[in-house]
PDB file of N, CA and C in Angstrom:
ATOM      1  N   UNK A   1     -58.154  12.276 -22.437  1.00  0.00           N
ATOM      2  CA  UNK A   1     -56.945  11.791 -21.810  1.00  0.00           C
ATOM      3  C   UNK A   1     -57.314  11.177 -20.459  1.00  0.00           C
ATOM      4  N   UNK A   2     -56.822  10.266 -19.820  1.00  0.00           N
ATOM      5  CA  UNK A   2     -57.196   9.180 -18.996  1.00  0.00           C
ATOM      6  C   UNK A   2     -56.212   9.995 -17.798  1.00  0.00           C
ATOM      7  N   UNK A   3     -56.730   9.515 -16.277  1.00  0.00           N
ATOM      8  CA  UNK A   3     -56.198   9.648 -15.308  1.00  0.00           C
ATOM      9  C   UNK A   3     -54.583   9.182 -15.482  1.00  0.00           C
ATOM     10  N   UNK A   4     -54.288   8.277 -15.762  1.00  0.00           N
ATOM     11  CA  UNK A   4     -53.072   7.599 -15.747  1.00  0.00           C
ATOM     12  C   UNK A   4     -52.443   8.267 -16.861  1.00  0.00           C
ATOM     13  N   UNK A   5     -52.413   8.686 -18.116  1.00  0.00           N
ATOM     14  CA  UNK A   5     -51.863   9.697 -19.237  1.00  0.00           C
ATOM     15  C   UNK A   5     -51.703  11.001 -18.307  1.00  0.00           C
ATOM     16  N   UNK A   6     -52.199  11.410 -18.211  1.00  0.00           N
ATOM     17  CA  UNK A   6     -52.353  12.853 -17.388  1.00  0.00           C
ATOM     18  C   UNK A   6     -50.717  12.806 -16.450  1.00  0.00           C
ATOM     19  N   UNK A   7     -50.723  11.865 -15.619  1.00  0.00           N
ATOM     20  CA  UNK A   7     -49.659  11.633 -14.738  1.00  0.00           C
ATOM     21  C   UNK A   7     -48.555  11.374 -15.026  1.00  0.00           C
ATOM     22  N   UNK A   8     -48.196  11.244 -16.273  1.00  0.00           N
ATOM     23  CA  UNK A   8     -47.155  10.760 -16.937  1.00  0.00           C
ATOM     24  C   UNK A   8     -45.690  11.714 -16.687  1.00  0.00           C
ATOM     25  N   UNK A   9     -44.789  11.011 -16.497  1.00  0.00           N
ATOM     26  CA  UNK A   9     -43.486  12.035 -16.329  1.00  0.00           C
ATOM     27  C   UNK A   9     -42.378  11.433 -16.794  1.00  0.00           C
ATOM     28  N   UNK A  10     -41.178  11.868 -16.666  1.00  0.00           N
ATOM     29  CA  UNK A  10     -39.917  11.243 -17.663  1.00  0.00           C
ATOM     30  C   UNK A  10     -39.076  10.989 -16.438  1.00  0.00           C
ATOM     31  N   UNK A  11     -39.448  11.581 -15.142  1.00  0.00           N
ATOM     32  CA  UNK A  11     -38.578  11.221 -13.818  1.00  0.00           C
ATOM     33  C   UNK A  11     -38.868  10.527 -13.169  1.00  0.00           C
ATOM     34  N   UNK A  12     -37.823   9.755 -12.628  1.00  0.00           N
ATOM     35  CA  UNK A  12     -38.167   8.628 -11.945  1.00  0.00           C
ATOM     36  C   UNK A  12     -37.495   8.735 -10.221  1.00  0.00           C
ATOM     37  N   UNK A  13     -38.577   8.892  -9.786  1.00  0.00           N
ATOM     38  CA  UNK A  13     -37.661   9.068  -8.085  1.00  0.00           C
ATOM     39  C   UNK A  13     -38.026   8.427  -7.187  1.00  0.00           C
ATOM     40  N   UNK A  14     -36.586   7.732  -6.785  1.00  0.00           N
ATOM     41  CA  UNK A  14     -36.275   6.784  -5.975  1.00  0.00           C
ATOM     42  C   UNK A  14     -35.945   7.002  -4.858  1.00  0.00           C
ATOM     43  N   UNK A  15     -36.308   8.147  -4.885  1.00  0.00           N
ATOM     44  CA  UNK A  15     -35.814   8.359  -3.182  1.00  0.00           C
ATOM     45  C   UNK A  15     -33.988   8.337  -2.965  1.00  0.00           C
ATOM     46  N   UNK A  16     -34.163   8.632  -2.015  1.00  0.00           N
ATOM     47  CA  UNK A  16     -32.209   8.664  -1.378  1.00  0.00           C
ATOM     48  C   UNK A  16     -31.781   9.889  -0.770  1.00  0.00           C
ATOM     49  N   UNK A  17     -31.256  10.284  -0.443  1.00  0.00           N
ATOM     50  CA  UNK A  17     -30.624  11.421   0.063  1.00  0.00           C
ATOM     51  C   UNK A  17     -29.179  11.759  -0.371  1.00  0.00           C
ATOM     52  N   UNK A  18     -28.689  13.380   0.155  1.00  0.00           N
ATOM     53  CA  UNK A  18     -27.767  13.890  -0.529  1.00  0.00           C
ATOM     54  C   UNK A  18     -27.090  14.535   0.414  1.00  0.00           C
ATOM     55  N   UNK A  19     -25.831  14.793   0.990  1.00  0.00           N
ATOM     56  CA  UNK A  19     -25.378  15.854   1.853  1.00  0.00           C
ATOM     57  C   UNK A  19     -24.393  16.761   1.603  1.00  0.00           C
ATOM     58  N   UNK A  20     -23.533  18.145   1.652  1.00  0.00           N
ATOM     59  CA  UNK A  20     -22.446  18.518   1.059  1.00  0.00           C
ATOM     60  C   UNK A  20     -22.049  19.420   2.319  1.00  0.00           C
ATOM     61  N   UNK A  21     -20.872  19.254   2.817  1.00  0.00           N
ATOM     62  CA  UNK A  21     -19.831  19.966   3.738  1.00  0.00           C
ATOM     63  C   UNK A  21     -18.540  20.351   3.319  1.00  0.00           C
ATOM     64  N   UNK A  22     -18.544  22.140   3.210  1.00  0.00           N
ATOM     65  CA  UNK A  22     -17.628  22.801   3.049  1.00  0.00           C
ATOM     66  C   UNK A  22     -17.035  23.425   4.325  1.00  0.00           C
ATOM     67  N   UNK A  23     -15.780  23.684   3.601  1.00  0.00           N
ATOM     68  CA  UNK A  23     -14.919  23.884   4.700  1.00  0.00           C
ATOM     69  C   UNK A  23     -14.208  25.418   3.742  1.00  0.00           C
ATOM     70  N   UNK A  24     -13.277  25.980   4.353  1.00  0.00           N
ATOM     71  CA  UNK A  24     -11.992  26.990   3.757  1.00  0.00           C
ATOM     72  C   UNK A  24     -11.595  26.391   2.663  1.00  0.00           C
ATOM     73  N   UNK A  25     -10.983  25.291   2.288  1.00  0.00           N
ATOM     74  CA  UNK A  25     -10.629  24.978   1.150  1.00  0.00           C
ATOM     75  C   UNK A  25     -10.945  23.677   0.468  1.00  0.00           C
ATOM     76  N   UNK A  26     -12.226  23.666   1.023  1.00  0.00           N
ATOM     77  CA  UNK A  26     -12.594  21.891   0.061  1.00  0.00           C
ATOM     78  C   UNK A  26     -14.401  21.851   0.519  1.00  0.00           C
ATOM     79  N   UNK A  27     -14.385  21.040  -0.358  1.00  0.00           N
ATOM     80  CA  UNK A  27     -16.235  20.939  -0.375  1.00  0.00           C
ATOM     81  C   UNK A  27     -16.149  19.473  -0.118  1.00  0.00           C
ATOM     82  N   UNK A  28     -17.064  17.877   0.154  1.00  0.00           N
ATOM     83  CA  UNK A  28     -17.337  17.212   0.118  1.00  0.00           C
ATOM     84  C   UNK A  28     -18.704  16.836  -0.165  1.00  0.00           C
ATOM     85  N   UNK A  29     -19.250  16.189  -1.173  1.00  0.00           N
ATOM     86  CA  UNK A  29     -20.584  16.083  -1.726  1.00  0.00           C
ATOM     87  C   UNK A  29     -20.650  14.278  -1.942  1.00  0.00           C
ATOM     88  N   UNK A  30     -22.021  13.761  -0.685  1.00  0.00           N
ATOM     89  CA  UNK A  30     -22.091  12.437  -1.197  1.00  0.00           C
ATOM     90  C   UNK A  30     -23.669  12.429  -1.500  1.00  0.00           C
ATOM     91  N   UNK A  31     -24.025  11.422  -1.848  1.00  0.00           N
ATOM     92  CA  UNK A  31     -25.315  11.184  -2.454  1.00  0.00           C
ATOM     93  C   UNK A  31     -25.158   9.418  -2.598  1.00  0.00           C
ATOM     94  N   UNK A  32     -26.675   9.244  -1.824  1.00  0.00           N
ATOM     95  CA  UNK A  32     -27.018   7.638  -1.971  1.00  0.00           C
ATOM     96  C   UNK A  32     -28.272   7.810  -2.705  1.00  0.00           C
ATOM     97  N   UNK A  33     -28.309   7.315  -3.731  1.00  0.00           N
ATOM     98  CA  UNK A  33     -29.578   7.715  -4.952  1.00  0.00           C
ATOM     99  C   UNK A  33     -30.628   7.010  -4.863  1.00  0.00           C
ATOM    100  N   UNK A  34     -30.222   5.477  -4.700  1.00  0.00           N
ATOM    101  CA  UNK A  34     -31.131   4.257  -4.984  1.00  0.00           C
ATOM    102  C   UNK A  34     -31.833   4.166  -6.320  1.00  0.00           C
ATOM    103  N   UNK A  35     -30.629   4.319  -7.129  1.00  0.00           N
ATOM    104  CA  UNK A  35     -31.539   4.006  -8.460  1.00  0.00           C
ATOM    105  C   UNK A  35     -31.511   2.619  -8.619  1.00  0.00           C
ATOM    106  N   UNK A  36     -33.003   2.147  -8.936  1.00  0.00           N
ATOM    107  CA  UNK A  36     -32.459   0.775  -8.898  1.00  0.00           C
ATOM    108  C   UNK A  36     -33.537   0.090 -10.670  1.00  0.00           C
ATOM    109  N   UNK A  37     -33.454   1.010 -11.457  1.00  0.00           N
ATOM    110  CA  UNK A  37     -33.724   0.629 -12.920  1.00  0.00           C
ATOM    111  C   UNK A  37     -32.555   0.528 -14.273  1.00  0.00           C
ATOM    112  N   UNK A  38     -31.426   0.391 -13.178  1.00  0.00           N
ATOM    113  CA  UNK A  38     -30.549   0.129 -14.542  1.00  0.00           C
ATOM    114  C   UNK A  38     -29.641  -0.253 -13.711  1.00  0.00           C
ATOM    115  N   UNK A  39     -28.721  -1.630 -14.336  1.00  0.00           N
ATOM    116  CA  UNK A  39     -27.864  -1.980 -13.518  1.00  0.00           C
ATOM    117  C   UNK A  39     -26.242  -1.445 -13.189  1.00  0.00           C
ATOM    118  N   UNK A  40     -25.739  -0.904 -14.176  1.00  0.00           N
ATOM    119  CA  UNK A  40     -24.759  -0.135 -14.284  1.00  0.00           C
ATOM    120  C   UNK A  40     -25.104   1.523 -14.228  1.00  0.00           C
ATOM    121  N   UNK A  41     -24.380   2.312 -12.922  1.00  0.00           N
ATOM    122  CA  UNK A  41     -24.954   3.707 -12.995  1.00  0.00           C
ATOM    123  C   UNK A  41     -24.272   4.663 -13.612  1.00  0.00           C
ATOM    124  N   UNK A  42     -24.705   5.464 -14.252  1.00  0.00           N
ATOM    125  CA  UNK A  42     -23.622   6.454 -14.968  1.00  0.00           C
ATOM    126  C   UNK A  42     -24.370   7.946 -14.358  1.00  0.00           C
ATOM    127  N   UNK A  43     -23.355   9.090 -13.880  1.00  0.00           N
ATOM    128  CA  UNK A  43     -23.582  10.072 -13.483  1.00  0.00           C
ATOM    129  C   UNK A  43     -23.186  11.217 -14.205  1.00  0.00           C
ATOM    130  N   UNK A  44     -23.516  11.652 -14.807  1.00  0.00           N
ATOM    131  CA  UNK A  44     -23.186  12.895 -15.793  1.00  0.00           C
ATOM    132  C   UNK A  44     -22.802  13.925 -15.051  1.00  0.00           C
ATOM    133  N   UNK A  45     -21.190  14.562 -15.136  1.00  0.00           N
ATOM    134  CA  UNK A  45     -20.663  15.316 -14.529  1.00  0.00           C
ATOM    135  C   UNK A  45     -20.268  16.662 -15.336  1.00  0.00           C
ATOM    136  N   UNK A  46     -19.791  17.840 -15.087  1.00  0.00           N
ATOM    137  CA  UNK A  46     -19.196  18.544 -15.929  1.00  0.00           C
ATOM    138  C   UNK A  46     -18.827  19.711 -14.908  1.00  0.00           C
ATOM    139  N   UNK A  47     -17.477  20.448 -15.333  1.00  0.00           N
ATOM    140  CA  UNK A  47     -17.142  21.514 -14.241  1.00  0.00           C
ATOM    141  C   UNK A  47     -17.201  22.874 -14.817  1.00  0.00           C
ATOM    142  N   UNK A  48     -17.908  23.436 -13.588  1.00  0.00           N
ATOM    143  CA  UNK A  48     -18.535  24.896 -13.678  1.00  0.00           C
ATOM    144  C   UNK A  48     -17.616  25.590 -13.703  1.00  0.00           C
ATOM    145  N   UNK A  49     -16.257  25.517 -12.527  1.00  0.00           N
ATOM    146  CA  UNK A  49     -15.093  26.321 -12.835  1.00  0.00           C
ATOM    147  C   UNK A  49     -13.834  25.324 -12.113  1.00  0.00           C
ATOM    148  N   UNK A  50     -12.812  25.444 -12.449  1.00  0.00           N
ATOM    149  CA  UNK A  50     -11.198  24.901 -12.155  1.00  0.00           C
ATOM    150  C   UNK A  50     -11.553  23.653 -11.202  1.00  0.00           C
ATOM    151  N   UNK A  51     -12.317  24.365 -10.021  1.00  0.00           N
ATOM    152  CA  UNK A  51     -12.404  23.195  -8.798  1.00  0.00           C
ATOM    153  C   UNK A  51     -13.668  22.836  -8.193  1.00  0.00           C
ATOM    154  N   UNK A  52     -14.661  23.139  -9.153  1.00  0.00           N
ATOM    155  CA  UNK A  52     -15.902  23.163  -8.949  1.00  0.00           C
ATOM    156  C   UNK A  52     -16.808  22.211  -9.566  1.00  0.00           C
ATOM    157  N   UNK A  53     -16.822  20.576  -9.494  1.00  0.00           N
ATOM    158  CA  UNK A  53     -17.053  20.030 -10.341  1.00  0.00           C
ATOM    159  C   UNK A  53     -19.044  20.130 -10.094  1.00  0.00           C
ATOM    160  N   UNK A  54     -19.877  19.846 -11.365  1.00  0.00           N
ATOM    161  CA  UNK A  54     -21.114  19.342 -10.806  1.00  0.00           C
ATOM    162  C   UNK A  54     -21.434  18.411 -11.124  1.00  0.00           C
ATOM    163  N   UNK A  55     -22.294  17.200 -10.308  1.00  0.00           N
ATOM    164  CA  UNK A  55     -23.017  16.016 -10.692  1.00  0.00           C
ATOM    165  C   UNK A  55     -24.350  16.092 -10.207  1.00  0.00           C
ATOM    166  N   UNK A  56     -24.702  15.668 -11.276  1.00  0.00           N
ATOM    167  CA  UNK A  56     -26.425  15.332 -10.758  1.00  0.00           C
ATOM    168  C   UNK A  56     -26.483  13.905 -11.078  1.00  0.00           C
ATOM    169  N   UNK A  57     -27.510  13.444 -10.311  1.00  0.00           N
ATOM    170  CA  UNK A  57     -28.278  12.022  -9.395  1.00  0.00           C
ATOM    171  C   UNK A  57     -29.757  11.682  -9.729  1.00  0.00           C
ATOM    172  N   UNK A  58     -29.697  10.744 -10.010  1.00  0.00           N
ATOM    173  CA  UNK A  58     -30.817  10.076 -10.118  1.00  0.00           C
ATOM    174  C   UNK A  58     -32.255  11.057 -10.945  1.00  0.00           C
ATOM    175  N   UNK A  59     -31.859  11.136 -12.455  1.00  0.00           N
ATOM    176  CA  UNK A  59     -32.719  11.547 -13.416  1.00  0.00           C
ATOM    177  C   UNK A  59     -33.008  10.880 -14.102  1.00  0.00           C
ATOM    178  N   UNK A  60     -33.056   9.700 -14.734  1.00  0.00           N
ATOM    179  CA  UNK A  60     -33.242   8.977 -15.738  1.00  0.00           C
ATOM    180  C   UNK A  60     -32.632   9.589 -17.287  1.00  0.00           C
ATOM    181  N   UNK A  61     -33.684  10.526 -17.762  1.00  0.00           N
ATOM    182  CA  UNK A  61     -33.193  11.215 -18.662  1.00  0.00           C
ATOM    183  C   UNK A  61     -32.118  12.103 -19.098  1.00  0.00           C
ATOM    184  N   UNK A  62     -31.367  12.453 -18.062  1.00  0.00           N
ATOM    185  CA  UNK A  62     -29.912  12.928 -18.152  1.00  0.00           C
ATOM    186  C   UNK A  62     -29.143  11.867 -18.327  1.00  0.00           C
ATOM    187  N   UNK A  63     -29.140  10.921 -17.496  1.00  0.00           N
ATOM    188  CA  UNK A  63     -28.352   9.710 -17.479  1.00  0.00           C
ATOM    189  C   UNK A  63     -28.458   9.211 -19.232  1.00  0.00           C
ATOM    190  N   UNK A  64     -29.884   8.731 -19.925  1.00  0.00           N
ATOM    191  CA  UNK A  64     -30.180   8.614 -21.227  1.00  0.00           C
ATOM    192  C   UNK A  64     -29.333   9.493 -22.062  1.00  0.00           C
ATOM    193  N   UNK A  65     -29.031  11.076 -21.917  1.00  0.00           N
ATOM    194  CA  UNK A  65     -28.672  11.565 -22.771  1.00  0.00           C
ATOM    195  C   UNK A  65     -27.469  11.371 -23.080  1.00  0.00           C
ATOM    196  N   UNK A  66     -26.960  10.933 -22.358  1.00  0.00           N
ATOM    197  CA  UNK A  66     -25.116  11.060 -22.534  1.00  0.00           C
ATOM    198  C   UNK A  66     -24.990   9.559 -23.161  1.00  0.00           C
TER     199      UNK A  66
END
């Protein structure tokens, strides 16, 4: 197996940053991803409980699965 096989991964990271500020009754969560391998972005969301939503950012392969 070759240097470059060896290194191989399914994630692709682009760098960006993420921040989240809670308060008593509210959370705020932003994220600048910089994905920049697909032109339309789709973020796969789903909620953990009533008011608790989660998203994840910039995976490639999550994004693929849905």
């Amino acid at each position: 197996m070759t240097k470059q096989e060896a290194n191989w991964s399914p994630y692709d990271n682009n760098g960006g940053s993420c921040v989240a500020i809670a308060g008593a009754d509210y959370c705020v969560i932003t994220a600048d991803t910089r994905y920049e391998d697909v032109h339309r972005l789709q973020y796969p969301h789903s909620r953990l409980l009533q008011n608790l939503p989660i998203v994840s950012f910039n995976v490639e392969t999550i994004i693929a699965s849905y």
